[in-house]
Protein backbone atom coordinates (compact mmCIF):
# COMPACT_ATOMS: atom_id res chain seq x y z
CA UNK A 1 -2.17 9.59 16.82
CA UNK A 2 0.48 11.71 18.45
CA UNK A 3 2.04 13.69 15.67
CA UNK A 4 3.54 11.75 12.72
CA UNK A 5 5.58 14.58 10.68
CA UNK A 6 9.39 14.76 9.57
CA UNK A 7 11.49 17.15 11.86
CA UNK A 8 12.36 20.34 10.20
CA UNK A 9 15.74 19.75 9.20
CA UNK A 10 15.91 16.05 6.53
CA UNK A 11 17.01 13.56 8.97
CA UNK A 12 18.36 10.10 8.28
CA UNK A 13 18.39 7.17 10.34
CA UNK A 14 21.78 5.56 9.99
CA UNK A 15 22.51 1.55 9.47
CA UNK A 16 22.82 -0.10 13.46
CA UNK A 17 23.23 -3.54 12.57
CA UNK A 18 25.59 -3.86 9.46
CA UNK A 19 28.98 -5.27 9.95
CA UNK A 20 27.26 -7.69 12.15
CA UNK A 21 23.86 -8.78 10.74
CA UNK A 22 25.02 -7.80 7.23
CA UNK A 23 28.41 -6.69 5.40
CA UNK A 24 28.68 -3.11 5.86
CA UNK A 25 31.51 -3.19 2.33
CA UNK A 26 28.34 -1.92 -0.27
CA UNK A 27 29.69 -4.12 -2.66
CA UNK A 28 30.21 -6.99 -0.40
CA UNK A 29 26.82 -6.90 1.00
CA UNK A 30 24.91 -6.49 -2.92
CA UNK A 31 27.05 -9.66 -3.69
CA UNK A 32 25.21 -11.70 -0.93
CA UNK A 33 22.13 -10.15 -1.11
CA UNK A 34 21.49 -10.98 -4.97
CA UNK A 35 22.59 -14.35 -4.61
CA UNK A 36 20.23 -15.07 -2.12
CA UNK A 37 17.83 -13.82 -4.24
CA UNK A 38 19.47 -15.51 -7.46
CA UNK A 39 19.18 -18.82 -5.73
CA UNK A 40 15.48 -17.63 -4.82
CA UNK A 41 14.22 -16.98 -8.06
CA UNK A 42 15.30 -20.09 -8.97
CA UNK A 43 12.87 -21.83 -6.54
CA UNK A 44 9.63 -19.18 -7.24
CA UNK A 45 7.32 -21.21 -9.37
CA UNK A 46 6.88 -19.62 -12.28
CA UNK A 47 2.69 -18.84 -11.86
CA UNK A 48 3.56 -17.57 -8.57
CA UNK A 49 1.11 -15.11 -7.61
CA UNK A 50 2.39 -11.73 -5.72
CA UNK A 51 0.97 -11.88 -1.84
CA UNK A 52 0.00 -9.01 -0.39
CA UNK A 53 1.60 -9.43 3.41
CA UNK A 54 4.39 -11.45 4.16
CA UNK A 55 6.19 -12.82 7.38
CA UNK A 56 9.83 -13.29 6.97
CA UNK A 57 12.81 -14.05 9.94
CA UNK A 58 14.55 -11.14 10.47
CA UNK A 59 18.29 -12.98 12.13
CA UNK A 60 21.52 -11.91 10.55
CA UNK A 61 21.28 -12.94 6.78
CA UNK A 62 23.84 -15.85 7.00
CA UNK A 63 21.02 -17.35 9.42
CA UNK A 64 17.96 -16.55 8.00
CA UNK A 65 18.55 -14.67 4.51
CA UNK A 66 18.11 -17.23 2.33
CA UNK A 67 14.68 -18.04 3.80
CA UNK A 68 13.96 -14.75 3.91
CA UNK A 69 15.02 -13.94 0.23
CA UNK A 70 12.24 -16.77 -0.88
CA UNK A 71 9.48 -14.70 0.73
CA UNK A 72 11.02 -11.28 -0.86
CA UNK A 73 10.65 -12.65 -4.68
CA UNK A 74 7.34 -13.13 -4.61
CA UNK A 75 6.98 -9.23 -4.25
CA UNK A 76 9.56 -8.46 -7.17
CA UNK A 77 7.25 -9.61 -9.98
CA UNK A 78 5.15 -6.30 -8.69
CA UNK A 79 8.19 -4.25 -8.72
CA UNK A 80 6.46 -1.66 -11.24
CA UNK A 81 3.49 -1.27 -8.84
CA UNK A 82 4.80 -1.40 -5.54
CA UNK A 83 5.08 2.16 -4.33
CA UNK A 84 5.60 1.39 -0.45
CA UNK A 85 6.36 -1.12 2.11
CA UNK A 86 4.98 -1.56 5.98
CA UNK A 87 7.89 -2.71 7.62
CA UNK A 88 6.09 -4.14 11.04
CA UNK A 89 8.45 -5.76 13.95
CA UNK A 90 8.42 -6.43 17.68
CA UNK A 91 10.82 -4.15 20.25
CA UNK A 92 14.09 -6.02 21.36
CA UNK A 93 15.17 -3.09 23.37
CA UNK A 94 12.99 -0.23 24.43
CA UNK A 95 9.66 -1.10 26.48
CA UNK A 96 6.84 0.93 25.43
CA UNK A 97 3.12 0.93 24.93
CA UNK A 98 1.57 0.95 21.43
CA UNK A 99 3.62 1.38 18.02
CA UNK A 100 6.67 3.16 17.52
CA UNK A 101 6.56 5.08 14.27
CA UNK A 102 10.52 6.89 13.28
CA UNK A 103 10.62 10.31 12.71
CA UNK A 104 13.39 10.41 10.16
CA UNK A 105 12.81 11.42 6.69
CA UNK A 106 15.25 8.48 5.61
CA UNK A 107 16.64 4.81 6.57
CA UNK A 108 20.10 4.50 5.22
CA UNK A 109 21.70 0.85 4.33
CA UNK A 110 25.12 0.62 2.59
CA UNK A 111 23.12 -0.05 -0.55
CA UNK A 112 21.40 3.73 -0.21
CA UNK A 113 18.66 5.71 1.67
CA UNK A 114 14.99 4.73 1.63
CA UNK A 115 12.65 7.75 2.29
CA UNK A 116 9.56 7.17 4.46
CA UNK A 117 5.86 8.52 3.24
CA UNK A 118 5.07 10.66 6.75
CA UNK A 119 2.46 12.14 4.96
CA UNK A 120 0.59 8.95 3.25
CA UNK A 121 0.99 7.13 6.90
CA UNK A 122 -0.19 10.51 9.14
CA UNK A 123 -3.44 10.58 6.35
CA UNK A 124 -4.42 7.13 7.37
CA UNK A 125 -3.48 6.74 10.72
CA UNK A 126 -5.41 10.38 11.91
CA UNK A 127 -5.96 10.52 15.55
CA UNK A 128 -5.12 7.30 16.71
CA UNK A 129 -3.56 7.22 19.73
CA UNK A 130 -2.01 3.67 19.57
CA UNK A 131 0.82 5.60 17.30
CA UNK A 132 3.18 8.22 17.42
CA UNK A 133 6.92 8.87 16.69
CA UNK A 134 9.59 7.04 18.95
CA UNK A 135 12.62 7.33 17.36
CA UNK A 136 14.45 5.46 20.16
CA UNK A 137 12.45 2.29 19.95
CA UNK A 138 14.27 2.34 16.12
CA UNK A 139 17.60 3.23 17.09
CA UNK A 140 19.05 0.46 17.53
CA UNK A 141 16.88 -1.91 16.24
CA UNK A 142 17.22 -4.54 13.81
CA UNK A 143 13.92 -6.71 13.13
CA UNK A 144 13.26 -3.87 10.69
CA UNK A 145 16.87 -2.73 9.49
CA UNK A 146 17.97 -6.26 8.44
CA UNK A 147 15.23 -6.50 5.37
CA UNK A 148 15.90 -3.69 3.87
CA UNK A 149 19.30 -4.40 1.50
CA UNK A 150 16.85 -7.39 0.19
CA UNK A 151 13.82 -4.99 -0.12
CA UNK A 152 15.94 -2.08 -1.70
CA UNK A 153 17.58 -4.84 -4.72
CA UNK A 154 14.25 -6.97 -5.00
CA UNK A 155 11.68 -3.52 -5.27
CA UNK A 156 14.00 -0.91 -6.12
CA UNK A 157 12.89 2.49 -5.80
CA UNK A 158 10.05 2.63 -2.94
CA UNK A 159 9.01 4.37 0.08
CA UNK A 160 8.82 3.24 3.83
CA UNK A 161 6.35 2.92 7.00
CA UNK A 162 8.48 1.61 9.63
CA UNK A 163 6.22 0.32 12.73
CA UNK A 164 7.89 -1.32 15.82
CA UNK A 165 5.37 -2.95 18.44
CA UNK A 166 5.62 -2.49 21.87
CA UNK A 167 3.07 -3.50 24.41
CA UNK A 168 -0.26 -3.81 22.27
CA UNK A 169 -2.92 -6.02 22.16
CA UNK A 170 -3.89 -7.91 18.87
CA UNK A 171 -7.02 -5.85 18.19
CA UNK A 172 -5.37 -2.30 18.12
CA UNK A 173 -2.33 -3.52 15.86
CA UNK A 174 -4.74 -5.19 13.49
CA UNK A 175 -6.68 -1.64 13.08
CA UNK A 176 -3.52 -0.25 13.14
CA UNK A 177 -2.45 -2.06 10.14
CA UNK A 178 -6.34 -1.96 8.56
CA UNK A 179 -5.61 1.55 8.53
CA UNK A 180 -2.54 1.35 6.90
CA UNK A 181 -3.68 -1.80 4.44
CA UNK A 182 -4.65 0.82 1.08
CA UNK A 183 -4.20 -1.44 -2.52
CA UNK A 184 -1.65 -3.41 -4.56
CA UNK A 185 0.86 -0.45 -4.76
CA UNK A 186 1.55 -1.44 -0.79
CA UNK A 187 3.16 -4.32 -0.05
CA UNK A 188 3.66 -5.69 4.24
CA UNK A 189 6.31 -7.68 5.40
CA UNK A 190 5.77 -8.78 9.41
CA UNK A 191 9.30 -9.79 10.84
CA UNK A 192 10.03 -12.30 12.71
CA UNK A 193 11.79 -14.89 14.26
CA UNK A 194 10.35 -18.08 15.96
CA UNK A 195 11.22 -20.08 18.80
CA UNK A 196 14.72 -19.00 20.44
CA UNK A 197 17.39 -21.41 22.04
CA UNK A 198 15.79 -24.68 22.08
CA UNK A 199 17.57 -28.29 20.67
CA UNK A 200 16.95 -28.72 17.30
CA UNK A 201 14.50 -31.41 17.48
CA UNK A 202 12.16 -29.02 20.42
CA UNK A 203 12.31 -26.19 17.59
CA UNK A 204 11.24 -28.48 15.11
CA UNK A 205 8.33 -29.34 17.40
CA UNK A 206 7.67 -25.91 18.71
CA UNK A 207 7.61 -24.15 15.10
CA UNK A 208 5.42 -26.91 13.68
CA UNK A 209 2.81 -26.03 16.18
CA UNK A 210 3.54 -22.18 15.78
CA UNK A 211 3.42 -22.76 12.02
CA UNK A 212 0.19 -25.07 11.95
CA UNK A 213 -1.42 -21.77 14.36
CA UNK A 214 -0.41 -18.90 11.42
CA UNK A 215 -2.02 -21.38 8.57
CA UNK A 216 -5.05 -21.98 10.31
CA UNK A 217 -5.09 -18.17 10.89
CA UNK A 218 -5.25 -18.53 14.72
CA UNK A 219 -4.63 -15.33 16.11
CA UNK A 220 -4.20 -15.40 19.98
CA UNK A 221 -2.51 -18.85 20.60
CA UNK A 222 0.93 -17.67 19.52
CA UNK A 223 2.90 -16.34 22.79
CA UNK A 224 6.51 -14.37 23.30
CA UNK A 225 8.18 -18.48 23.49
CA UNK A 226 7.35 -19.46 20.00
CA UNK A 227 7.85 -15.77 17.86
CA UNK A 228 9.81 -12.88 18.50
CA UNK A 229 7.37 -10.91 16.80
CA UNK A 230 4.29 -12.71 18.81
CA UNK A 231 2.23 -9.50 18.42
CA UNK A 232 3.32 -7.76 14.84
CA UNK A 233 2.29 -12.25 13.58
CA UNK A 234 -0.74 -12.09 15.67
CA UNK A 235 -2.21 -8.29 14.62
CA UNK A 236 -2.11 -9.77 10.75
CA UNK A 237 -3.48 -13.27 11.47
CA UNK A 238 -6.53 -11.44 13.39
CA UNK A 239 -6.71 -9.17 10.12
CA UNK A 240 -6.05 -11.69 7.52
CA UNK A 241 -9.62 -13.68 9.10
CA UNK A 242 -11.31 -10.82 8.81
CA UNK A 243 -10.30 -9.84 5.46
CA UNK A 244 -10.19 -13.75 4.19
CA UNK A 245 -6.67 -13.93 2.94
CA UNK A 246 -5.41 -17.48 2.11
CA UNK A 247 -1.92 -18.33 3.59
CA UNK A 248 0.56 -20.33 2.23
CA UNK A 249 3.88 -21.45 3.87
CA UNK A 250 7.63 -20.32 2.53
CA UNK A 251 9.50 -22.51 4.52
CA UNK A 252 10.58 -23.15 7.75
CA UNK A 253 14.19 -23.99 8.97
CA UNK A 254 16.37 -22.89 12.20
CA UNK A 255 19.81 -21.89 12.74
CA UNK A 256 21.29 -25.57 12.91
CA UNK A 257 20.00 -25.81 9.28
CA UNK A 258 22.27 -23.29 8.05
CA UNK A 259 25.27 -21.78 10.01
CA UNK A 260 24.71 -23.15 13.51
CA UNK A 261 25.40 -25.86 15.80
CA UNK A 262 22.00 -27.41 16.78
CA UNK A 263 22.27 -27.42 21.30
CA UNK A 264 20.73 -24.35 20.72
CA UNK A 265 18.59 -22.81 17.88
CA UNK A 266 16.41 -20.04 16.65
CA UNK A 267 13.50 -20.77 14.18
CA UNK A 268 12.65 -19.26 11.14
CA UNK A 269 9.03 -18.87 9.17
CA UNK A 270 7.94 -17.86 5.99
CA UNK A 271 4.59 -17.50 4.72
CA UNK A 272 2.73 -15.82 1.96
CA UNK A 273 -0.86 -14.27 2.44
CA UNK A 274 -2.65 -13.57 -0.46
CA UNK A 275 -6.14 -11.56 -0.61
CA UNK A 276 -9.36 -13.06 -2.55
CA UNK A 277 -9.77 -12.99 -6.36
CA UNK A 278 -10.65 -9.62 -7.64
CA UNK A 279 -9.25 -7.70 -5.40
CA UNK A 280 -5.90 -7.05 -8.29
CA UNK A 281 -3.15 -7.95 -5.95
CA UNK A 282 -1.84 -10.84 -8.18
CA UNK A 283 -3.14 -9.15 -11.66
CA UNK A 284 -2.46 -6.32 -13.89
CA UNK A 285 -4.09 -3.52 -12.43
CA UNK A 286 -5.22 -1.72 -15.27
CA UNK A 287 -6.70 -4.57 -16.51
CA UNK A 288 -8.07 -5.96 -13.01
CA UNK A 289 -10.08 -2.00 -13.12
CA UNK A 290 -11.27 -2.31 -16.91
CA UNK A 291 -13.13 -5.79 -15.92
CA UNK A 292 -14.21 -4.38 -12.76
CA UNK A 293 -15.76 -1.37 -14.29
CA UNK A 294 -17.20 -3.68 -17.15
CA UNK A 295 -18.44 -6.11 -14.63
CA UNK A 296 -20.25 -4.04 -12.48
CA UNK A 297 -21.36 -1.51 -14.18
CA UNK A 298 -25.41 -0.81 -12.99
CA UNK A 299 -24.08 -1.72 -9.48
CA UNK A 300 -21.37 1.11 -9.98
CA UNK A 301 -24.15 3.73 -11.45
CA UNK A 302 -26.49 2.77 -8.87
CA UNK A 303 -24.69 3.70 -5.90
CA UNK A 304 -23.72 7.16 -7.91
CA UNK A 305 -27.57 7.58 -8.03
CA UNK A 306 -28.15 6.82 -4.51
CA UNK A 307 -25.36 9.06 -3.58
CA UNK A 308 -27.14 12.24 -5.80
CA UNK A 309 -30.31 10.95 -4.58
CA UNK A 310 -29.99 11.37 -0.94
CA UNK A 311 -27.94 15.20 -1.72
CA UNK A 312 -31.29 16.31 -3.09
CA UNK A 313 -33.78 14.62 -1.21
CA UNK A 314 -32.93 15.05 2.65
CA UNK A 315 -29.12 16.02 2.56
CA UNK A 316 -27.50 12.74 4.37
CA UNK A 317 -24.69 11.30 3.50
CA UNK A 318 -25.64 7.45 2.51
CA UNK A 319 -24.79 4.48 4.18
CA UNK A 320 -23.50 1.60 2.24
CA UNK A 321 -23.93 -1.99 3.87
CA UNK A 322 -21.13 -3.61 1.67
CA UNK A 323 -21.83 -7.19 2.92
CA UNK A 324 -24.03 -8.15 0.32
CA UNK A 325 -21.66 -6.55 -2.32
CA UNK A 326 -19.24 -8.32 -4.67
CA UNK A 327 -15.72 -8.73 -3.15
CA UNK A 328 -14.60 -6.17 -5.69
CA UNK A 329 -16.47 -3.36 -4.46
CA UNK A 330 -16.56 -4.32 -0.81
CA UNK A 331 -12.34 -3.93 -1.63
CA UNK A 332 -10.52 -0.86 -0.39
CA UNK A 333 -10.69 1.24 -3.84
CA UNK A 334 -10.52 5.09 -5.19
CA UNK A 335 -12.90 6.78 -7.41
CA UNK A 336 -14.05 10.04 -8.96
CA UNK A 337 -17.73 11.01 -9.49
CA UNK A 338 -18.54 13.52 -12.15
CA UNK A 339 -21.53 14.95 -12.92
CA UNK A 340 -22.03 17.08 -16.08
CA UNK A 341 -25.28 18.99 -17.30
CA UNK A 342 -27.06 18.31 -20.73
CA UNK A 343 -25.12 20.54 -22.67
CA UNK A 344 -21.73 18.94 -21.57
CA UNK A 345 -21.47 21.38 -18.84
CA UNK A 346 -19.37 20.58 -15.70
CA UNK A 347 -21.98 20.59 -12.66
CA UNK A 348 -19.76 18.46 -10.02
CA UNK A 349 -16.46 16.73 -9.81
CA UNK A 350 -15.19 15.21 -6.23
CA UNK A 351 -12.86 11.88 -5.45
CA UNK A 352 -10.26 10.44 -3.61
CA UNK A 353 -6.37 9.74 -5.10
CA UNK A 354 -5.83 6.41 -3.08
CA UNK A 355 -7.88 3.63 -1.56
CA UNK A 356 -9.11 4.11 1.92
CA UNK A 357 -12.25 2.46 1.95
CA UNK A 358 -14.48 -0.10 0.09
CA UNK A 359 -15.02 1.03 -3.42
CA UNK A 360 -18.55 0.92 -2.59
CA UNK A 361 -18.96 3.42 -0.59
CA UNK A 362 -16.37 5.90 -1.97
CA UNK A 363 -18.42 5.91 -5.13
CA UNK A 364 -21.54 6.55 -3.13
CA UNK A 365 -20.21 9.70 -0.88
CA UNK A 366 -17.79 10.79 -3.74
CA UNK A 367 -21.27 11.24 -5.52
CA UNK A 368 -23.41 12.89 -3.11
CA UNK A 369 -20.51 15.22 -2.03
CA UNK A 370 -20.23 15.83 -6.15
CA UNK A 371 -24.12 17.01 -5.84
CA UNK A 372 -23.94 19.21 -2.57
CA UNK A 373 -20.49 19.99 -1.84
CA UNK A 374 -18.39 21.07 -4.86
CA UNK A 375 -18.15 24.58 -4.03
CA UNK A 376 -17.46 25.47 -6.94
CA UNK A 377 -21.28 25.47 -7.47
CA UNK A 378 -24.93 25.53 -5.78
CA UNK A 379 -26.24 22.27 -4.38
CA UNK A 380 -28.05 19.85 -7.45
CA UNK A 381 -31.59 20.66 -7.10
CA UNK A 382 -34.57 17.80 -7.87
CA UNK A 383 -35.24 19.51 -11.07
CA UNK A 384 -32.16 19.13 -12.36
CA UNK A 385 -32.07 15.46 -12.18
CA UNK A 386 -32.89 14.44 -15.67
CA UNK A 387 -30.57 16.19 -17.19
CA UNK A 388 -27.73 14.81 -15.58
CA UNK A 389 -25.16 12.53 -17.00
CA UNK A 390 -23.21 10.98 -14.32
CA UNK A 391 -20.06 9.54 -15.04
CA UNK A 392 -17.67 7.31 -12.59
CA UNK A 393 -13.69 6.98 -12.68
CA UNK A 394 -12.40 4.40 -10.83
CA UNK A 395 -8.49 4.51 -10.27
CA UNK A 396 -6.02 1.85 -10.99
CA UNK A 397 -3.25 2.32 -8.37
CA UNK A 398 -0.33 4.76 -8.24
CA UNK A 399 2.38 2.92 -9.95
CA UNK A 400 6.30 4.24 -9.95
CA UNK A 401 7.56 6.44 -12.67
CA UNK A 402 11.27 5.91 -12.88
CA UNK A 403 13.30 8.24 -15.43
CA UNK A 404 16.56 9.23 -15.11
CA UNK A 405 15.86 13.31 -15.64
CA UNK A 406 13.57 15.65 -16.15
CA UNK A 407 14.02 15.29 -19.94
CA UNK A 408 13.69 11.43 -19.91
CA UNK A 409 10.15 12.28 -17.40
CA UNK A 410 8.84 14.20 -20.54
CA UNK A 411 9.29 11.74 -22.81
CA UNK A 412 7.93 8.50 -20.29
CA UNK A 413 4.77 10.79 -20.09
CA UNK A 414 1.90 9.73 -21.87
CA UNK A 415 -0.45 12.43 -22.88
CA UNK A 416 -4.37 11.58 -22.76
CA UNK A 417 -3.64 8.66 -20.67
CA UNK A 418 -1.26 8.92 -17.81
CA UNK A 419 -2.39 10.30 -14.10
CA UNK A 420 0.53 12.18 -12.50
CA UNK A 421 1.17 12.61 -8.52
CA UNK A 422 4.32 14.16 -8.06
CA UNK A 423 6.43 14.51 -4.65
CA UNK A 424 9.50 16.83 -3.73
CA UNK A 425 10.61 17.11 0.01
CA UNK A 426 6.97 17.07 1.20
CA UNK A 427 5.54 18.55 -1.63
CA UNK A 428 2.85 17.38 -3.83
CA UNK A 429 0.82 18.04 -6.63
CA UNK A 430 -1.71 15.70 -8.78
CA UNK A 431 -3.57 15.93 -12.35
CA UNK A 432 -5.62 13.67 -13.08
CA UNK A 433 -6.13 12.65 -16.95
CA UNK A 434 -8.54 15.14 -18.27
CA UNK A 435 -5.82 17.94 -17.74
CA UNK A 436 -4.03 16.22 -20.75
CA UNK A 437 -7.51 17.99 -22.30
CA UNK A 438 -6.37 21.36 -21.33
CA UNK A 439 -2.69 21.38 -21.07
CA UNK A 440 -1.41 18.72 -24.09
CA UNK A 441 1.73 19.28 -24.34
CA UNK A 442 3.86 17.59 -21.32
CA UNK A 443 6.35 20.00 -21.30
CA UNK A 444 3.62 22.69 -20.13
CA UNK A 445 1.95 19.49 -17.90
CA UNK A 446 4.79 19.24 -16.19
CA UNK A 447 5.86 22.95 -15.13
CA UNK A 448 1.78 23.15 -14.08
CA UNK A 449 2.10 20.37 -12.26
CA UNK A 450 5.44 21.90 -10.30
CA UNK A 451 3.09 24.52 -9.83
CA UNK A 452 0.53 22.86 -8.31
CA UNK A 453 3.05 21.10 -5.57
CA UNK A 454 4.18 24.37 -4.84
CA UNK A 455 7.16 24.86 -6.80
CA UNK A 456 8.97 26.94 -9.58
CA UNK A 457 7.97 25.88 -13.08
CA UNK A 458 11.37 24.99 -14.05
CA UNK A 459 12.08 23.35 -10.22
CA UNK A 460 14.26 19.81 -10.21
CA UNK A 461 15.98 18.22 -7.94
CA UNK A 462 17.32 14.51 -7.52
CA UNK A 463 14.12 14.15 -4.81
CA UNK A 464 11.23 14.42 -7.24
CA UNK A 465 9.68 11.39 -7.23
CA UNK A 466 6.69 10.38 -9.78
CA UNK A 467 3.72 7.77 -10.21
CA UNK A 468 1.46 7.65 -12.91
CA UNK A 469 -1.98 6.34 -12.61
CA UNK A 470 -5.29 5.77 -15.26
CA UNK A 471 -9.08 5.57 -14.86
CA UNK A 472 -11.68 3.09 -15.71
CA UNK A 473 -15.01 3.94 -15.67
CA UNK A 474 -18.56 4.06 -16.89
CA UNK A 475 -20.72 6.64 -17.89
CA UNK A 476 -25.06 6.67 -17.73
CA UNK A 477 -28.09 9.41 -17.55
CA UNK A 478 -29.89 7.08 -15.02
CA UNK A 479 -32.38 9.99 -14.21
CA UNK A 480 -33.74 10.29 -18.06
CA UNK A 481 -36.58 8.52 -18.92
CA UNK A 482 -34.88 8.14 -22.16
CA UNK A 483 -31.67 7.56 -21.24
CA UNK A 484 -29.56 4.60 -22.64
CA UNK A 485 -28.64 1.55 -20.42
CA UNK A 486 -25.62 2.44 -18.93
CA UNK A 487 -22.44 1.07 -20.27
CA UNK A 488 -18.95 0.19 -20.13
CA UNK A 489 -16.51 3.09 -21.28
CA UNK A 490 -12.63 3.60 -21.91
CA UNK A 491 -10.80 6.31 -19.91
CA UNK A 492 -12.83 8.82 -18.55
CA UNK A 493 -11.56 11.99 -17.27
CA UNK A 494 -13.00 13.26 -14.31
């Protein structure tokens, strides 16, 4: 990927579309926002569970808003957990090959400024070449731009990955937005519109076809005639088969339905795609990671073992087939592998933050890089084997902290329990919840964990941003002889 970074000096990408496909007054345009969403709500059945991708029309809001606002309130109930948003849309203006990432640190709406997580999306995205930063392919765009007043009053405080496709095939988006996919704390949102400038009974027939394609999850039969956003629609249904998301449709409607004449129309889509069961979308996390842990416990300890097992024996990193596997540990998930000596002694501790791979095999190399490549010690020899007690932490996801200062942080902090990434300006510094065991007061926490990101103990600014996370887990001895089954545990702390 050519380089994804922020430029030096904070730049923000300023509004191109309001006054025209939204109010620019602030007030003016928070008025018709919520009641889009107020007359939204009112529709959202009350079990509705929260998808993880959605498409939604991305017209001027007195077109398509209120269709748009009915895909958007299906997200809010995960408001608390939803840390980010991939905004993905098709070009209008600029031609171009691959995806067009912005390089601002910032989108600014009338309602505020959204910042965008440069360093989350360059982690994922690595050295693909299908990306880089094109900040004129976002200019003056506006299939991104027009869902963001709903996003910023529906979600509230989150972060941004703005992708605009150019010319690129179905494939590369979809590993593109694989890539990019991570757990329930990131929501997607595909824009676009459908059919453009037909009669109103040819849209009708055009967009039922078109719609009938994106339920059936048929990528490669939608073309540039019947969406806008052919490719961005057609990357996710390819995805969506291969990850075996259900889709369910929003609505559809067209611009004669609501402030049009009906000679000639654009179409508008909604849809919903939800992953399988177990996979926590639509759940608590923290209790969708206690049941996992409880529920697959020996499978969980196992793959520790064979992780340990093949750092002593011939040095390889194992290879997890995860076909066989339960759905909810061939799902993306994050994990910590611990492995302590008979007196209670640390011996290894390695893991990952945030999901980029099945839990499976996170669990498995977290474990046999905890055995051979903590260097804070020697490699795990064969003969230490049976005294080993391994213990695994999975992570719930990264959920937002708000607070309104630094002395309403300390008191939202929950010692013993809480997680804490922290981000300033491109800063960042984690504990995870066994520091509570060292540092208990979260006064101290907190000016250690400034310290950790890189900045004075007694640093704030109105940028800090914090998420708190827990851990799940289980612990076993699985190479005693005498060693207890293994079993489900509360928090651990790696």
């Amino acid at each position: 990927m050519t380089a994804v970074r922020s430029p030096r000096t904070p730049s923000v990408r300023a509004p191109a579309i309001a006054g025209t496909f939204y109010a620019a007054d602030p007030d003016a345009l928070r008025r018709s926002v919520r009641a889009d969403l107020d007359r939204a709500r009112a529709r959202r059945p009350a079990d509705a569970p929260v998808p993880k991708a959605i498409i939604a029309p991305h017209a001027g809001h007195v077109y398509s808003g209120a269709l748009a606002a009915r895909a958007y309130v299906l997200l809010e109930p995960a408001r608390n957990r939803i840390r980010r948003v991939l905004l993905v849309g098709p070009s209008h203006r600029v031609a171009f090959e691959g995806v067009a990432l912005s390089g601002a640190d910032r989108w600014r709406t009338p309602l505020g400024e959204v910042p965008l997580d440069h360093a989350w999306t360059r982690d994922r995205l690595g050295d693909d070449t299908a990306v880089s930063v094109l900040d004129h392919a976002h200019a003056q765009e506006h299939c991104l731009e027009v869902h963001l007043p709903y996003l910023q009053e529906a979600l509230g405080d989150i972060a941004l990955v703005p992708l605009v496709a150019g010319r690129v095939a179905s494939p590369t988006l979809a590993r593109v937005l694989d890539a990019l996919w991570n757990g329930p704390e990131t929501a997607i949102v595909i824009s676009s519109d459908l059919s453009h400038f037909l009669d109103y009974d040819a849209c009708q027939a055009r967009d039922g076809a078109t719609a009938s394609a994106i339920e059936a999850l048929r990528p490669g039969v939608i073309g540039p005639r019947d969406a806008c956003g052919c490719r961005p629609v057609d990357g996710l249904l390819t995805l969506a088969r291969r990850r075996g998301l259900r889709v369910e449709r929003i609505g559809l409607c067209n611009s004669g339905d609501t402030a049009g004449t009906r000679d000639r129309v654009v179409g508008y889509g909604a849809w919903a795609f939800h992953e399988p069961e177990g996979t926590a979308t639509d759940s608590d996390p923290v209790e969708a990671t206690a049941r996992l842990a409880r529920a697959h416990t020996d499978l969980l300890v196992g793959l520790a073992k064979e992780g340990v097992d093949h750092a002593v024996r011939d040095g390889t990193p194992p290879r997890v087939p995860v076909e066989s596997l339960p759905q909810a540990l061939r799902a993306h998930g994050a994990a910590f592998v611990t492995l302590t000596r008979a007196d209670g002694g640390l011996r290894g501790c390695i893991g990952s933050l945030e999901a980029r791979r099945p839990l499976a095999q996170d669990v498995a190399g977290h474990a046999f890089n905890a055995a051979c490549r903590d260097a804070r010690f020697p490699p795990v020899t064969a003969d230490e084997l049976p005294g080993l007690t391994v213990s695994i932490s999975v992570l719930t996801p990264p959920m937002p902290l708000p607070f309104a200062d630094r002395d309403d942080l300390l008191q939202a902090m929950r010692p013993g329990v809480d997680g804490l990434i922290l981000e300033d300006r491109g800063r960042r510094g984690v504990f995870l919840p066994q520091v509570w065991e060292q540092v208990p007061e979260p006064e101290v926490f907190l000016a250690h964990l400034l310290r950790k990101a890189g900045l004075a103990d007694s640093h704030w600014s109105d940028d800090v941003r914090l998420w708190r996370f827990e851990t799940r887990g289980v612990k076993a001895a699985p190479w005693s002889p005498a060693a207890a089954p293994a079993s489900p545990s509360g928090p651990q702390n790696p």
